[in-house]
N, C-alpha and C. Protein backbone atom coordinates (compact mmCIF):
# COMPACT_ATOMS: atom_id res chain seq x y z
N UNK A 1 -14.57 -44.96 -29.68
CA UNK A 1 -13.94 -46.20 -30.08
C UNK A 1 -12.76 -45.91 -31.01
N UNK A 2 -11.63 -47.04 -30.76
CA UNK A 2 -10.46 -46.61 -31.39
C UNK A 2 -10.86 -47.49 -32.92
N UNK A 3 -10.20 -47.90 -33.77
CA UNK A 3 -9.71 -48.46 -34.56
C UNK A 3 -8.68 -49.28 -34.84
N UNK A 4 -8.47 -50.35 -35.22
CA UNK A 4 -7.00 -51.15 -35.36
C UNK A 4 -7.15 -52.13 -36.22
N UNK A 5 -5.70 -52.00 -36.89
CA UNK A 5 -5.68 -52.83 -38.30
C UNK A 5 -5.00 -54.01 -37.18
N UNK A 6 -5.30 -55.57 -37.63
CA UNK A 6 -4.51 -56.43 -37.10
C UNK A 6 -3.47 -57.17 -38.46
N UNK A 7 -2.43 -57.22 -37.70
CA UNK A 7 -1.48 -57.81 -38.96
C UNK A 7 -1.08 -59.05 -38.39
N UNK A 8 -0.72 -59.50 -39.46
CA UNK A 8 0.11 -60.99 -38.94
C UNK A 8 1.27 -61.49 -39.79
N UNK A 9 2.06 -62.30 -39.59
CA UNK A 9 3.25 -62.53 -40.55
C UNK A 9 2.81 -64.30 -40.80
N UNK A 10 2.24 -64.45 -42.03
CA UNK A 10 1.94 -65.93 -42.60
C UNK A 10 2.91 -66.92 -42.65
N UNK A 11 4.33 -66.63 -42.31
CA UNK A 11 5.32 -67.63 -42.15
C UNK A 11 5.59 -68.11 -40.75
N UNK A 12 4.80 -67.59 -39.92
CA UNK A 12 5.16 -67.93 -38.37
C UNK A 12 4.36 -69.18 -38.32
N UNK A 13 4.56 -70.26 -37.56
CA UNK A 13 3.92 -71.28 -37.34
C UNK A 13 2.68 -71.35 -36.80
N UNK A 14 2.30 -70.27 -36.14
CA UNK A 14 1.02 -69.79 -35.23
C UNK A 14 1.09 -68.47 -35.51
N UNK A 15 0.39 -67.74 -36.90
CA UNK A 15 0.38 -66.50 -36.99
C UNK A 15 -0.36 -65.73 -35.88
N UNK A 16 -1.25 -66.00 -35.61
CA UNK A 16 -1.88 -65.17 -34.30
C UNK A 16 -0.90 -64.95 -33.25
N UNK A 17 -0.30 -65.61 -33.18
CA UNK A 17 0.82 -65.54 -31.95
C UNK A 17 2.04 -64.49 -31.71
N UNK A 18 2.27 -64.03 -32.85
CA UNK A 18 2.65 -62.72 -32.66
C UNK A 18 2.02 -61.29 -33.71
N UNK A 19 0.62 -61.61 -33.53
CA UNK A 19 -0.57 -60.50 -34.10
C UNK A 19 -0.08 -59.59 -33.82
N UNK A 20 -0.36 -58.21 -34.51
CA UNK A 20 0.32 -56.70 -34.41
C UNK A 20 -0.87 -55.82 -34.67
N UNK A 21 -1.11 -55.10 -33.33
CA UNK A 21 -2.45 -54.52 -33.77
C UNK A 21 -2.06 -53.00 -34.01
N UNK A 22 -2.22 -52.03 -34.85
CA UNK A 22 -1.68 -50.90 -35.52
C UNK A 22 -3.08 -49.82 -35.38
N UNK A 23 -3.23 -48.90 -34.84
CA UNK A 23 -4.17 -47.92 -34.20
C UNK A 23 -4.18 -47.10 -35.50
N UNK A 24 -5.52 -46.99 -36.27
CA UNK A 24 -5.28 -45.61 -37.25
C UNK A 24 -5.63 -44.11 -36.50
N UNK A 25 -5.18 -43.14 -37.73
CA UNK A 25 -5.20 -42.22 -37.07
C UNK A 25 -3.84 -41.28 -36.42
N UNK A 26 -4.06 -40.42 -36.07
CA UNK A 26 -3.25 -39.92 -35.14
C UNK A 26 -2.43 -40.38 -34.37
N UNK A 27 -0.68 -40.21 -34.37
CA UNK A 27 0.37 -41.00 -33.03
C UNK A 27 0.38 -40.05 -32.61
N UNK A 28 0.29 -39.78 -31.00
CA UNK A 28 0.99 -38.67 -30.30
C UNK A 28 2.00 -39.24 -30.35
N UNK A 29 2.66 -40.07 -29.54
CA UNK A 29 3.74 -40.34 -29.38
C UNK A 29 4.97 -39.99 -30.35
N UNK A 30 4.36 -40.43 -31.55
CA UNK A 30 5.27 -39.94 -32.88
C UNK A 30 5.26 -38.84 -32.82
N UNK A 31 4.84 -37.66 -32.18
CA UNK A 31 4.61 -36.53 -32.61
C UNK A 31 5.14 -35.64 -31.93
N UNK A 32 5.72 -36.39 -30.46
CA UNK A 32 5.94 -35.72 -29.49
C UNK A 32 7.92 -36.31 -29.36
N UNK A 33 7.94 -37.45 -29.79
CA UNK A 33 8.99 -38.18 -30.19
C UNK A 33 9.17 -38.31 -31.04
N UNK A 34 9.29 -38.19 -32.36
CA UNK A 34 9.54 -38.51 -34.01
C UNK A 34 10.26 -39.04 -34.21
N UNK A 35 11.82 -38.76 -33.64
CA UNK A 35 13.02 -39.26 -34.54
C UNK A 35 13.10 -40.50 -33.38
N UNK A 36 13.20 -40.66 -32.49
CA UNK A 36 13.12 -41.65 -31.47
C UNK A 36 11.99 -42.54 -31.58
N UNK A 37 10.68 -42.69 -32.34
CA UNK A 37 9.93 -43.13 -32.29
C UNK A 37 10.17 -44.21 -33.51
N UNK A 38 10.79 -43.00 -34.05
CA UNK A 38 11.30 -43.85 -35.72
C UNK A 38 11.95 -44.89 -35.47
N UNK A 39 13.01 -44.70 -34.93
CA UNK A 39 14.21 -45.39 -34.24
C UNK A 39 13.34 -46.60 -33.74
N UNK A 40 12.65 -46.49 -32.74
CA UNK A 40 12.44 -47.75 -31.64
C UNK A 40 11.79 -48.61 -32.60
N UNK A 41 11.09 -48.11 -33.70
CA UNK A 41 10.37 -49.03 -34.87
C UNK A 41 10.93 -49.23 -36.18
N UNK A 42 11.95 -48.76 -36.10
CA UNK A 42 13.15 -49.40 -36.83
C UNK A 42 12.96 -48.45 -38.39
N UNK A 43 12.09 -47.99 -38.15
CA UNK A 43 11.63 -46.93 -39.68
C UNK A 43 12.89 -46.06 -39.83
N UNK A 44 14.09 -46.60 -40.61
CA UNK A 44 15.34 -46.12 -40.94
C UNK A 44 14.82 -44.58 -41.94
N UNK A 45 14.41 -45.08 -42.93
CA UNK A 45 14.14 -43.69 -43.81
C UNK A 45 13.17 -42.47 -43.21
N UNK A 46 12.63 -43.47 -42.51
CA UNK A 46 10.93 -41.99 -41.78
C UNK A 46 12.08 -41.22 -40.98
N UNK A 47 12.71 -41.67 -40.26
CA UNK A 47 13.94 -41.27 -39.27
C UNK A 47 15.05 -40.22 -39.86
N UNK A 48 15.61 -41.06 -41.37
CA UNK A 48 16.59 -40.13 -42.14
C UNK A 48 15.77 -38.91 -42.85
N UNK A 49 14.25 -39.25 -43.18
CA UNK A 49 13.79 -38.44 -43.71
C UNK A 49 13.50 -36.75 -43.10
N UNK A 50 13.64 -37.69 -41.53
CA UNK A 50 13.28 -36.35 -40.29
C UNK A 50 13.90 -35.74 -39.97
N UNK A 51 15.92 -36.34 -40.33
CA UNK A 51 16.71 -35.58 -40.57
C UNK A 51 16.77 -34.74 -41.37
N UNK A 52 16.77 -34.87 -42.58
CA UNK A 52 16.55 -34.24 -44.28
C UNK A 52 15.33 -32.95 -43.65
N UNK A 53 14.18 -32.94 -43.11
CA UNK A 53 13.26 -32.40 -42.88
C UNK A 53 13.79 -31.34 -41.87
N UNK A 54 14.59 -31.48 -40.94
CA UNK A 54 15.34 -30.65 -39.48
C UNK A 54 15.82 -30.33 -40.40
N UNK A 55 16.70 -30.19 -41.26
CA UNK A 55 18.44 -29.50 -41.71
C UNK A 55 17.64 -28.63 -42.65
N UNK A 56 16.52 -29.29 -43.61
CA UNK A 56 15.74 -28.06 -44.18
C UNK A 56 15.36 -26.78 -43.65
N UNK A 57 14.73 -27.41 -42.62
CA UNK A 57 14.20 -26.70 -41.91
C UNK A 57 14.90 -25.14 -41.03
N UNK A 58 15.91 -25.61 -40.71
CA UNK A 58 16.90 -24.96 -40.25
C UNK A 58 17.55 -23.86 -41.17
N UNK A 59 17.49 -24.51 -42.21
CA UNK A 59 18.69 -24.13 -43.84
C UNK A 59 17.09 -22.66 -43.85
N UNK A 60 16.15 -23.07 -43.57
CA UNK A 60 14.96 -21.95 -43.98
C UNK A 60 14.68 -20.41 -42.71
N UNK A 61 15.54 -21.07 -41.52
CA UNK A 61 15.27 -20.47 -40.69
C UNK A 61 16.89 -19.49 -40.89
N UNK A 62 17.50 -19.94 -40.83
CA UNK A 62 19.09 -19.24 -41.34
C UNK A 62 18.65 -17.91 -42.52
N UNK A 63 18.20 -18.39 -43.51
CA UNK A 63 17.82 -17.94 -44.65
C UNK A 63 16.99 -16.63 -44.61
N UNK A 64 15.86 -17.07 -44.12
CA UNK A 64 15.14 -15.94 -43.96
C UNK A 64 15.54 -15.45 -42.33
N UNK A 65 16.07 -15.57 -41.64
CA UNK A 65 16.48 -15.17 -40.77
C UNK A 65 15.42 -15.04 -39.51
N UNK A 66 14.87 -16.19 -39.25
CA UNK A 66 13.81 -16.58 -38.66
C UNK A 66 14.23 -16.73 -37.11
N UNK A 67 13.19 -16.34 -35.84
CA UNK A 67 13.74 -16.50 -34.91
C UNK A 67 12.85 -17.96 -34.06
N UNK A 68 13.00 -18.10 -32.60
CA UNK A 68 12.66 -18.93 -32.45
C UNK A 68 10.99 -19.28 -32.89
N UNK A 69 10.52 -18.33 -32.92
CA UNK A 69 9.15 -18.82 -33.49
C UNK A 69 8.54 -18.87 -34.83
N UNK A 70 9.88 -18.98 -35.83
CA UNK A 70 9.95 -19.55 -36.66
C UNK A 70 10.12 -20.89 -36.63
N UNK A 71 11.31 -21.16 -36.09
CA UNK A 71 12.08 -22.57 -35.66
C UNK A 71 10.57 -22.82 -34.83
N UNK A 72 9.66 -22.74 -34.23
CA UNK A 72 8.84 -23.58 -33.27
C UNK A 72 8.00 -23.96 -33.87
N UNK A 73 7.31 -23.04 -35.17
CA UNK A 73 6.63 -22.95 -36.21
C UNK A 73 6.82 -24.10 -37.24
N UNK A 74 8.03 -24.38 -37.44
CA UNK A 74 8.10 -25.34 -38.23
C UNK A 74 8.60 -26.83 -37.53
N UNK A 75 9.15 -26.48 -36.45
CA UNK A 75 8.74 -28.10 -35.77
C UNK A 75 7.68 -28.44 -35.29
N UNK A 76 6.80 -27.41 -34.97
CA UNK A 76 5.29 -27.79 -35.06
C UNK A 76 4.74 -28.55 -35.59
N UNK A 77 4.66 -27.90 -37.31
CA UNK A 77 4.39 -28.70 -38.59
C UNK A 77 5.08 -29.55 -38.53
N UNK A 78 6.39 -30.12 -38.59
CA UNK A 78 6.87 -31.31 -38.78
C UNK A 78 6.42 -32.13 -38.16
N UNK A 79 6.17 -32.12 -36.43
CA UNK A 79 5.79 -33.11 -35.56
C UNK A 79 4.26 -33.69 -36.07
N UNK A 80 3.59 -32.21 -36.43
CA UNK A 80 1.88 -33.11 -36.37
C UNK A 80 2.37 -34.03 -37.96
N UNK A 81 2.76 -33.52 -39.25
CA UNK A 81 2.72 -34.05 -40.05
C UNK A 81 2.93 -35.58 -39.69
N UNK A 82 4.43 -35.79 -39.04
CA UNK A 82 4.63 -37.17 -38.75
C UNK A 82 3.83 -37.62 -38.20
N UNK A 83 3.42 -37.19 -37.21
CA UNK A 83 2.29 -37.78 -36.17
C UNK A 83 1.13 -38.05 -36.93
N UNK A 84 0.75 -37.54 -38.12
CA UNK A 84 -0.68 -37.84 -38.75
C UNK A 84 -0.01 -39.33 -39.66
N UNK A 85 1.53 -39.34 -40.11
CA UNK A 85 1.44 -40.47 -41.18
C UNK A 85 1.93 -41.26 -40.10
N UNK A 86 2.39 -41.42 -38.96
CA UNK A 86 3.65 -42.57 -38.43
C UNK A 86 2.52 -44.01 -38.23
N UNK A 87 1.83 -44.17 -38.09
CA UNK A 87 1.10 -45.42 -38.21
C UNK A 87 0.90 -46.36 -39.76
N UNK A 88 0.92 -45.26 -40.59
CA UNK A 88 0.61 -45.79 -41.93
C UNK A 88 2.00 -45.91 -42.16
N UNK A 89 3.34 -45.35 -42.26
CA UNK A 89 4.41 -45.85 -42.07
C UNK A 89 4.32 -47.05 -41.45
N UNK A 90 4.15 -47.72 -40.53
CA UNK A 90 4.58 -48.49 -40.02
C UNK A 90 4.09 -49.49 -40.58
N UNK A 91 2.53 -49.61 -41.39
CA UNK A 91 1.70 -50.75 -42.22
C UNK A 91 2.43 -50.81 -43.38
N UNK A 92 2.94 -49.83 -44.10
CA UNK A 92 3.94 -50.17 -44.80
C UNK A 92 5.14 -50.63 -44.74
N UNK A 93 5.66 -50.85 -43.60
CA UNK A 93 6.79 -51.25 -43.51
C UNK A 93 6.21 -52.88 -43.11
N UNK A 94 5.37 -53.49 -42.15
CA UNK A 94 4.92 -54.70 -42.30
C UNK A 94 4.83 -54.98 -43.40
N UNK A 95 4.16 -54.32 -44.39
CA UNK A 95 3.42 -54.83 -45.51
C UNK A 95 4.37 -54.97 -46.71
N UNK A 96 5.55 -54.24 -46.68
CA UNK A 96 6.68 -54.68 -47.28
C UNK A 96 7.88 -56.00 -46.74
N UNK A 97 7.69 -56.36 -45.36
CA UNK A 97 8.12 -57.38 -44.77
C UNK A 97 7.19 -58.78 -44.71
N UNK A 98 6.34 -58.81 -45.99
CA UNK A 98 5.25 -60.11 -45.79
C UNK A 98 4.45 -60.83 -45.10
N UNK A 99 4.24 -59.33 -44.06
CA UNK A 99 3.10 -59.30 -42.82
C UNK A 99 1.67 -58.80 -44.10
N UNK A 100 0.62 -59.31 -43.00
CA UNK A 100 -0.76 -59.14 -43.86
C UNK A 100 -2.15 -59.10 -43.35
N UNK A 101 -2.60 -57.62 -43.57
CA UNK A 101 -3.40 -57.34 -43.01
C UNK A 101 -4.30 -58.48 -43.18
N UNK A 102 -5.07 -58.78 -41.48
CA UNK A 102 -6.02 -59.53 -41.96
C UNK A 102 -7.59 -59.21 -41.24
N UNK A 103 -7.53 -57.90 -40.71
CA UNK A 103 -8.85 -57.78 -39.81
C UNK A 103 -8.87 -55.97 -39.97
N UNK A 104 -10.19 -55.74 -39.74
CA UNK A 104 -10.37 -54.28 -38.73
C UNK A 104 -10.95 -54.28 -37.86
N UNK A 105 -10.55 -53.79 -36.69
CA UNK A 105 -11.07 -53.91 -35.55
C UNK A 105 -11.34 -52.52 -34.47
N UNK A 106 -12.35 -52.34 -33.69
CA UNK A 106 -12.76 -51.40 -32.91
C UNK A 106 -12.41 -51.81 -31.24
N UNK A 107 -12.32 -50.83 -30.50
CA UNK A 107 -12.65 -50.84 -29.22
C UNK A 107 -11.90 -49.62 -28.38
N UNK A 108 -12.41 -49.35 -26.89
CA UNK A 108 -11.77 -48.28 -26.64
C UNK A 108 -9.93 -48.17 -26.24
N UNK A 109 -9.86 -49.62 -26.02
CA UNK A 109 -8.27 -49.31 -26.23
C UNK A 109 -7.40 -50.46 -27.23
N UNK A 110 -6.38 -50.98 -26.95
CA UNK A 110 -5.57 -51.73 -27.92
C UNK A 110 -5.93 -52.87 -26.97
N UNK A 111 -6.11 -53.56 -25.97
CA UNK A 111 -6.54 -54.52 -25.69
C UNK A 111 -7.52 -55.35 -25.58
N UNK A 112 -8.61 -54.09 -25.85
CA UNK A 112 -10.26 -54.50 -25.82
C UNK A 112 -10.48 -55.03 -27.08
N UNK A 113 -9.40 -54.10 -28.37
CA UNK A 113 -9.84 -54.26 -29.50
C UNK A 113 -8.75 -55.80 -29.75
N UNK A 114 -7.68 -56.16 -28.95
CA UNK A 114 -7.42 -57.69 -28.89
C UNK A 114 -8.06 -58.32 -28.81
N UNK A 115 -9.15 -58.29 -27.70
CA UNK A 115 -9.65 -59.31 -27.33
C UNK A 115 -10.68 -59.72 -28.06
N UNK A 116 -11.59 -58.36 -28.69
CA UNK A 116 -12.53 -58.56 -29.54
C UNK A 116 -12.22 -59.26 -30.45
N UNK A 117 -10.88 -58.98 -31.44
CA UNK A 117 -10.65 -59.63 -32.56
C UNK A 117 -10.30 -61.66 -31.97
N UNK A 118 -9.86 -61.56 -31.27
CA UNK A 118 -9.77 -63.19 -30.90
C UNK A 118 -11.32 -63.80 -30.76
N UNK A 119 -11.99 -62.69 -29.90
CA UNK A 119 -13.25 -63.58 -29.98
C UNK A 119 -14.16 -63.32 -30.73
N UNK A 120 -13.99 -62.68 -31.58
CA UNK A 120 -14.30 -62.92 -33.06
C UNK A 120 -13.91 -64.22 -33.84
N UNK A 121 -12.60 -64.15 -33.85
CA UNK A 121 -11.69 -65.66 -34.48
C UNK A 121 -12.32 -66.77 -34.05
N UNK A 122 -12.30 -66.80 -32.67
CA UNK A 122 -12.91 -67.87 -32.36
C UNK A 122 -14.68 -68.04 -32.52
N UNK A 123 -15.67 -66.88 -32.68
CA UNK A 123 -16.40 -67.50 -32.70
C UNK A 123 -16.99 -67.83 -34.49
N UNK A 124 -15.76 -67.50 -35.31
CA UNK A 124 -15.73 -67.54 -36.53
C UNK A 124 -15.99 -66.53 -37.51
N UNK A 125 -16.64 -65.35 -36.80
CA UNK A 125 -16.78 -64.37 -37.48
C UNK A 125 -15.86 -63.10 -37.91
N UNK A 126 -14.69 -63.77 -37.91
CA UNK A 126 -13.05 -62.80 -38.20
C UNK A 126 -12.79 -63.56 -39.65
N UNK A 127 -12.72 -62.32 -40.01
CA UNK A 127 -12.29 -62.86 -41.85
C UNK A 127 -10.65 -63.02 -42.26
N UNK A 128 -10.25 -63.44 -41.02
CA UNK A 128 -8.69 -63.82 -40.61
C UNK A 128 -8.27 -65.31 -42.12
N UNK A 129 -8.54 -65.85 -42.33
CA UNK A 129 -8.53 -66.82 -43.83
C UNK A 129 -9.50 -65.59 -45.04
N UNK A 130 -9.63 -64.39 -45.02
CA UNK A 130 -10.40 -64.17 -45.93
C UNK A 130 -9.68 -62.89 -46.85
N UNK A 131 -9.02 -63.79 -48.77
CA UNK A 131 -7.77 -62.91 -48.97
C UNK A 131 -8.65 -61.42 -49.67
N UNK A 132 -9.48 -60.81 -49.41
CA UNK A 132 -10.08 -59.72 -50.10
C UNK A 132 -10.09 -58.61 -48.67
N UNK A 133 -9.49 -59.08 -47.95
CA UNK A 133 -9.62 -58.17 -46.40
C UNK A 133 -8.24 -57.43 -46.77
N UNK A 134 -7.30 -57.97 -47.40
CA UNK A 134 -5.85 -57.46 -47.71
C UNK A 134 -5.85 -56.29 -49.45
N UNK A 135 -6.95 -56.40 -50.21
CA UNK A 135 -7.60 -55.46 -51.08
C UNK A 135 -7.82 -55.02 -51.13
N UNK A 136 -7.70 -53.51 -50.81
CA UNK A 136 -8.23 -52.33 -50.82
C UNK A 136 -9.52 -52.26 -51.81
N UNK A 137 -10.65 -51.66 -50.69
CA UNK A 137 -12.09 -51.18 -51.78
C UNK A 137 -12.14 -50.53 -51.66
N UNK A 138 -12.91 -50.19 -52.83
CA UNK A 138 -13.34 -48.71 -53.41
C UNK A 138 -13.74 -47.74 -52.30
N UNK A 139 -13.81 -46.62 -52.70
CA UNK A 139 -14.58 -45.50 -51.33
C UNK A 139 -15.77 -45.60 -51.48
N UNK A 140 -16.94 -46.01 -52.44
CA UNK A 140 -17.93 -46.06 -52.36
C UNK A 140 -19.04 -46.64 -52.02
N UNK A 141 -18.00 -47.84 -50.94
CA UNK A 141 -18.52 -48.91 -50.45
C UNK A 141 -18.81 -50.15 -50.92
N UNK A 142 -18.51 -50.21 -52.45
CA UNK A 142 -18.94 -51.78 -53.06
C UNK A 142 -17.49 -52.77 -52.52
N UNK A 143 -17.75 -53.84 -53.01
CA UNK A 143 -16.63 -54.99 -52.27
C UNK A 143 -16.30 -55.39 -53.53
């Protein structure tokens, strides 16, 4: 089973209506695409940052005089790194645009775990009105 944060933006007239469900965990996609991935999700700095991160990177391979499996070595690392944060990037970037988490949700893909969360909503048991879902708790499990 996957995982997914559902977001919503509270100024839309029908927040459910354009719900954003965000997969934790691991992006391949980001990982395999980074600077393009950045791009299509508008993450300007994750993007400039990946620049800043290449030219380093490069500036290290020049330096020590590294050959390609240096250079492969460290876009390696760069890709998984991004690929481990590019989702939590992206909750931050909702979450700085006055989108708000309002669910967690399971299933084996991004649609199952749609559907679950709606029929949850509907059968009332989605804590979608409930503002302590947007609060981070403790790790030790108390609320």
């Amino acid at each position: 089973m996957k995982v997914y944060t559902v977001h919503t933006h509270p100024g839309d007239a029908d927040p459910m209506e354009n719900a954003i469900l965000i997969r934790e965990g691991f992006n391949f996609w980001a990982f395999i695409f980074s600077g393009i991935w950045a791009l299509y999700h508008r993450l300007w700095a994750a993007f400039f940052g990946l620049l800043g991160v290449s030219l380093i990177c490069n500036l290290l391979i020049y330096v020590f005089d590294g050959g390609p499996e240096m250079d492969f070595a460290l876009a390696l690392a760069t890709g998984i790194g991004f690929g481990l944060i590019a989702n939590d990037l992206r909750r931050k970037k909702l979450t700085a645009r006055g989108w708000k988490l309002v669910e967690i949700v399971a299933g084996p893909n991004e649609n199952a775990a749609e559907h679950r969360f709606f029929d949850r909503l509907r059968s009332g048991q989605a804590s979608y009105n409930n503002p302590q879902i947007a609060a981070p708790t403790p790790l030790s499990g108390s609320t």
